[in-house]
C-alpha atoms as a PDB file:
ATOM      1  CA  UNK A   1     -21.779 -19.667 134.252  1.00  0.00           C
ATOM      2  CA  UNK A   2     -19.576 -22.112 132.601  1.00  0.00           C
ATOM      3  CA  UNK A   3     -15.491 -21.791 132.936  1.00  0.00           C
ATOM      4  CA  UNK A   4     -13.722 -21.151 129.510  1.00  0.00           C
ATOM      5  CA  UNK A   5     -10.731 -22.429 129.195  1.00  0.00           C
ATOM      6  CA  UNK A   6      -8.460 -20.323 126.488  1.00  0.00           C
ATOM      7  CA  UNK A   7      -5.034 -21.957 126.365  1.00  0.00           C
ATOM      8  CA  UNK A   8      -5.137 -23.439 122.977  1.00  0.00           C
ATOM      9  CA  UNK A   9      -6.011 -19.952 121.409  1.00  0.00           C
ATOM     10  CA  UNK A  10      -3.486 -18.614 123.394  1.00  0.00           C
ATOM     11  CA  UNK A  11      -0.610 -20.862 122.325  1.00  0.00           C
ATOM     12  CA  UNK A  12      -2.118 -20.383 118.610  1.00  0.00           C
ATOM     13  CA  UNK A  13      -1.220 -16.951 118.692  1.00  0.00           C
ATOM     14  CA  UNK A  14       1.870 -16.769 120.531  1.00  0.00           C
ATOM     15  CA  UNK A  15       2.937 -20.111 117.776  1.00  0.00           C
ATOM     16  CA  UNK A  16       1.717 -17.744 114.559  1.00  0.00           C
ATOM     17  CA  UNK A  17       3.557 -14.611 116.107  1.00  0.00           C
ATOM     18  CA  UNK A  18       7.109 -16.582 116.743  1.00  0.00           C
ATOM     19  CA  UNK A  19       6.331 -17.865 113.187  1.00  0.00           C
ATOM     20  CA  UNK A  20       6.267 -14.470 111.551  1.00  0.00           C
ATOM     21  CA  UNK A  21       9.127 -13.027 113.619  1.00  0.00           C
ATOM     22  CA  UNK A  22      11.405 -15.894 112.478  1.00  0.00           C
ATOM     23  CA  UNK A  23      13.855 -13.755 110.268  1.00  0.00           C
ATOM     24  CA  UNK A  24      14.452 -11.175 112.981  1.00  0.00           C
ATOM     25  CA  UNK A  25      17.452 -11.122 115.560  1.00  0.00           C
ATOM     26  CA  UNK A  26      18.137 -11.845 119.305  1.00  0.00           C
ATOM     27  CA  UNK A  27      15.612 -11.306 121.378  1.00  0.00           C
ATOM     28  CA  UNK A  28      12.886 -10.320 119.044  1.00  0.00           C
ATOM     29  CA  UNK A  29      12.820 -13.746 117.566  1.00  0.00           C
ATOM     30  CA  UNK A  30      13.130 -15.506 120.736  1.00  0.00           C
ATOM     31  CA  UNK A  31      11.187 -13.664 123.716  1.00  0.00           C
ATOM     32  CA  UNK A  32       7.713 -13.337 122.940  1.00  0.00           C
ATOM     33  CA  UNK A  33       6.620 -10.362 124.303  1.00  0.00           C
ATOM     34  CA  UNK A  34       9.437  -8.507 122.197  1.00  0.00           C
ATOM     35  CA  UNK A  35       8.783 -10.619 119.309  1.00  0.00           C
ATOM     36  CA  UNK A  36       5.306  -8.556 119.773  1.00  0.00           C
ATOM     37  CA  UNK A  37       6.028  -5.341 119.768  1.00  0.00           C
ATOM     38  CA  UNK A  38       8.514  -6.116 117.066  1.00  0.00           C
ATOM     39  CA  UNK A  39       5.926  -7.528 114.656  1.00  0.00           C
ATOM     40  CA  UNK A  40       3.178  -4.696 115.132  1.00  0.00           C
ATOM     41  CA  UNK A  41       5.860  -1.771 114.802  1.00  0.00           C
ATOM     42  CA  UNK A  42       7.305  -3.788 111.460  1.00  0.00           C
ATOM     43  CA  UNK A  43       3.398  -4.386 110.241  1.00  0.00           C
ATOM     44  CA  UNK A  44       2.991  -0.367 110.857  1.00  0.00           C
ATOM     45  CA  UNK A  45       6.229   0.335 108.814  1.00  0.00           C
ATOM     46  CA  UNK A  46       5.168  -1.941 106.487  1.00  0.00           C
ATOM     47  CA  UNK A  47       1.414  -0.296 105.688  1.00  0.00           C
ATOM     48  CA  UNK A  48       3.565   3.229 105.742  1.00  0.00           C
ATOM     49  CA  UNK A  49       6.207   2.477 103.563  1.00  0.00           C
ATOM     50  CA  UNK A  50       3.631   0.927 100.635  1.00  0.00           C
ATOM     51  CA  UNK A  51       2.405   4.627 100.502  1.00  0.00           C
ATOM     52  CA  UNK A  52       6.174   6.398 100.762  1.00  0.00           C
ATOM     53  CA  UNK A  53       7.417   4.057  98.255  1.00  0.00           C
ATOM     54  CA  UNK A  54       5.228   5.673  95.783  1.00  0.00           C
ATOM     55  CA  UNK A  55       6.751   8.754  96.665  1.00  0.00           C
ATOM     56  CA  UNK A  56      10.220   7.856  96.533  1.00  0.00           C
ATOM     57  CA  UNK A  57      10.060   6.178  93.118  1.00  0.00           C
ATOM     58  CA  UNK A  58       8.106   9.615  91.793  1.00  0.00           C
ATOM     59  CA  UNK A  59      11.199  11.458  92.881  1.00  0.00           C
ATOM     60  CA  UNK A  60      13.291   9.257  91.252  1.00  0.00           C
ATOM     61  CA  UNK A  61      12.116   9.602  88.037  1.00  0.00           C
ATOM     62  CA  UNK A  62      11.780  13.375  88.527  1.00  0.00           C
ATOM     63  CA  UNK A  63      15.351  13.581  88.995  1.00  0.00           C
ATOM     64  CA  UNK A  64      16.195  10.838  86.148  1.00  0.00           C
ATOM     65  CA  UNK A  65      14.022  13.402  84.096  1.00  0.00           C
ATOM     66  CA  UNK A  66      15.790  16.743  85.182  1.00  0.00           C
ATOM     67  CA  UNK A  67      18.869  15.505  84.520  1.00  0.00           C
ATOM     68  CA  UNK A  68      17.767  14.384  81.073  1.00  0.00           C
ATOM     69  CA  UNK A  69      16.406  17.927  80.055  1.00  0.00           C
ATOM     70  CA  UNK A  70      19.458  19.978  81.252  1.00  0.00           C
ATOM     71  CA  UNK A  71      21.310  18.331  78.626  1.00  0.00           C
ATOM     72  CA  UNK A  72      19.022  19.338  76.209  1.00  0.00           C
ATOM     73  CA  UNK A  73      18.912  22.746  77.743  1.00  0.00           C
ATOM     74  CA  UNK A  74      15.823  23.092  80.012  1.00  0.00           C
ATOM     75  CA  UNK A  75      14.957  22.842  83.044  1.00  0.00           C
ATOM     76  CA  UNK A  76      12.456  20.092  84.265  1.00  0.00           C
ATOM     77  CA  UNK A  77       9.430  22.720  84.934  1.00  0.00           C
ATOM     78  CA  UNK A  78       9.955  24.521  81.667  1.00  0.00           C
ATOM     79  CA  UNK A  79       9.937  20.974  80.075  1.00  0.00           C
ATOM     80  CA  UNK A  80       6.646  19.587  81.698  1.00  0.00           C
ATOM     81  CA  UNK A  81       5.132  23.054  81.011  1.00  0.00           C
ATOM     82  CA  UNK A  82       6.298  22.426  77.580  1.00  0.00           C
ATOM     83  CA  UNK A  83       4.835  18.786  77.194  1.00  0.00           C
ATOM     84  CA  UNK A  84       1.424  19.886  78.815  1.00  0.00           C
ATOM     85  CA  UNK A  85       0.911  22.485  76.033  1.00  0.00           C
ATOM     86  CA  UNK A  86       2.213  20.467  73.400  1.00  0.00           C
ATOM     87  CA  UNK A  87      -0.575  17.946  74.164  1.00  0.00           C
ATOM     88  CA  UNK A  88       1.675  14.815  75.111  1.00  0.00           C
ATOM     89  CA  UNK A  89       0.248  13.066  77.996  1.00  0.00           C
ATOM     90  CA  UNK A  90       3.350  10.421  78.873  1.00  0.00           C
ATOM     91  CA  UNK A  91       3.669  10.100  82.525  1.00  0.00           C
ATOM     92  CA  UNK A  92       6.785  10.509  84.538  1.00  0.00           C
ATOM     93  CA  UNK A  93       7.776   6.847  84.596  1.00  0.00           C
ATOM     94  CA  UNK A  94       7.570   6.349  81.111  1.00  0.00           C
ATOM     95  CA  UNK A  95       9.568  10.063  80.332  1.00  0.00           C
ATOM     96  CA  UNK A  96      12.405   8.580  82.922  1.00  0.00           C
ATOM     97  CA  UNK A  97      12.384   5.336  81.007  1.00  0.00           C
ATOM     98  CA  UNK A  98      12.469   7.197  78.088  1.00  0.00           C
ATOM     99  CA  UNK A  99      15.284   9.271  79.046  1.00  0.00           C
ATOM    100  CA  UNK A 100      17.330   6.168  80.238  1.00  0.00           C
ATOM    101  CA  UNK A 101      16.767   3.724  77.276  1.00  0.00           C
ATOM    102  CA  UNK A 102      16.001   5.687  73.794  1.00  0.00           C
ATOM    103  CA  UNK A 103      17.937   9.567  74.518  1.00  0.00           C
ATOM    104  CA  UNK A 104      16.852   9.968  70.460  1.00  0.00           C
ATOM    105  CA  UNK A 105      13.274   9.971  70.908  1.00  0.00           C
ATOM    106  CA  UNK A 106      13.483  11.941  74.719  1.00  0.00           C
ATOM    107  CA  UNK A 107      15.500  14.497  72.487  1.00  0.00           C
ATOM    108  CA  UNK A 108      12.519  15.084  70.167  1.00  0.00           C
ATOM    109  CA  UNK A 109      10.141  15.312  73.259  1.00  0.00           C
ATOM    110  CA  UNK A 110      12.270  17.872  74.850  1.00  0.00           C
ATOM    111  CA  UNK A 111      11.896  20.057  71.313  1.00  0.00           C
ATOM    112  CA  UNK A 112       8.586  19.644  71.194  1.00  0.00           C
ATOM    113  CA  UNK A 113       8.342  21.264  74.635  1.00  0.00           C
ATOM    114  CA  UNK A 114      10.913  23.935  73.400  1.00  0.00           C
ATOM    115  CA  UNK A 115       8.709  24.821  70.495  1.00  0.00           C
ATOM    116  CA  UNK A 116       5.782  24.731  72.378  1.00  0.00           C
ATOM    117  CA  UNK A 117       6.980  27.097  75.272  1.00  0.00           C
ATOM    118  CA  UNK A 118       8.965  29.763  72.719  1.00  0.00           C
ATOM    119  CA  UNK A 119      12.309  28.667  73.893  1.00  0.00           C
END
């Protein structure tokens, strides 16, 4: 059976691993068995955090919302209850950009949802 000889692939790797470690600090940019570990737990982050960023931004504009409707008197479940039987399909992005940028036109979507609920 012939001998195979792997160095090259070897070095390859090790060379593209020390390559995508290069922003990091001490010995996780310098030792390569660190440098590693280091990349695979920061790759797993990374595929984690695309999904919790979602998340976090959805909060956000639930909270930029909520804060929008309790000046108008309502609270944010009253006023999404209020919007989904009113017929208005706007999402929660475009509600918390709505709340930020044009308060005149979030104002007639909150009494919309007033009407719409009894309040």
């Amino acid at each position: 059976m012939a001998r195979i000889k792997r160095g090259v692939h070897g070095l390859k790797h090790r060379r593209k691993v020390m390559k995508a470690v290069k922003g990091f600090r001490a010995s996780r940019r310098r030792n390569y068995r660190v440098a590693n570990e280091a990349l695979l737990k920061s790759l797993a982050y990374s595929f984690r955090d695309r999904r919790v960023r979602k998340r976090d931004f959805r909060s956000l504009w639930i909270s930029r919302i909520n804060a929008a409707v309790r000046r108008e008197g309502l609270s944010y479940s009253v006023f999404m209850n209020g919007l989904k039987k009113s017929g208005v399909t706007l999402n929660r992005k475009a509600l918390a950009e709505l709340a930020i940028s044009d308060q005149k036109a979030f104002g007639t979507l909150a009494n919309m949802a007033k009407q719409a609920v009894g309040k």
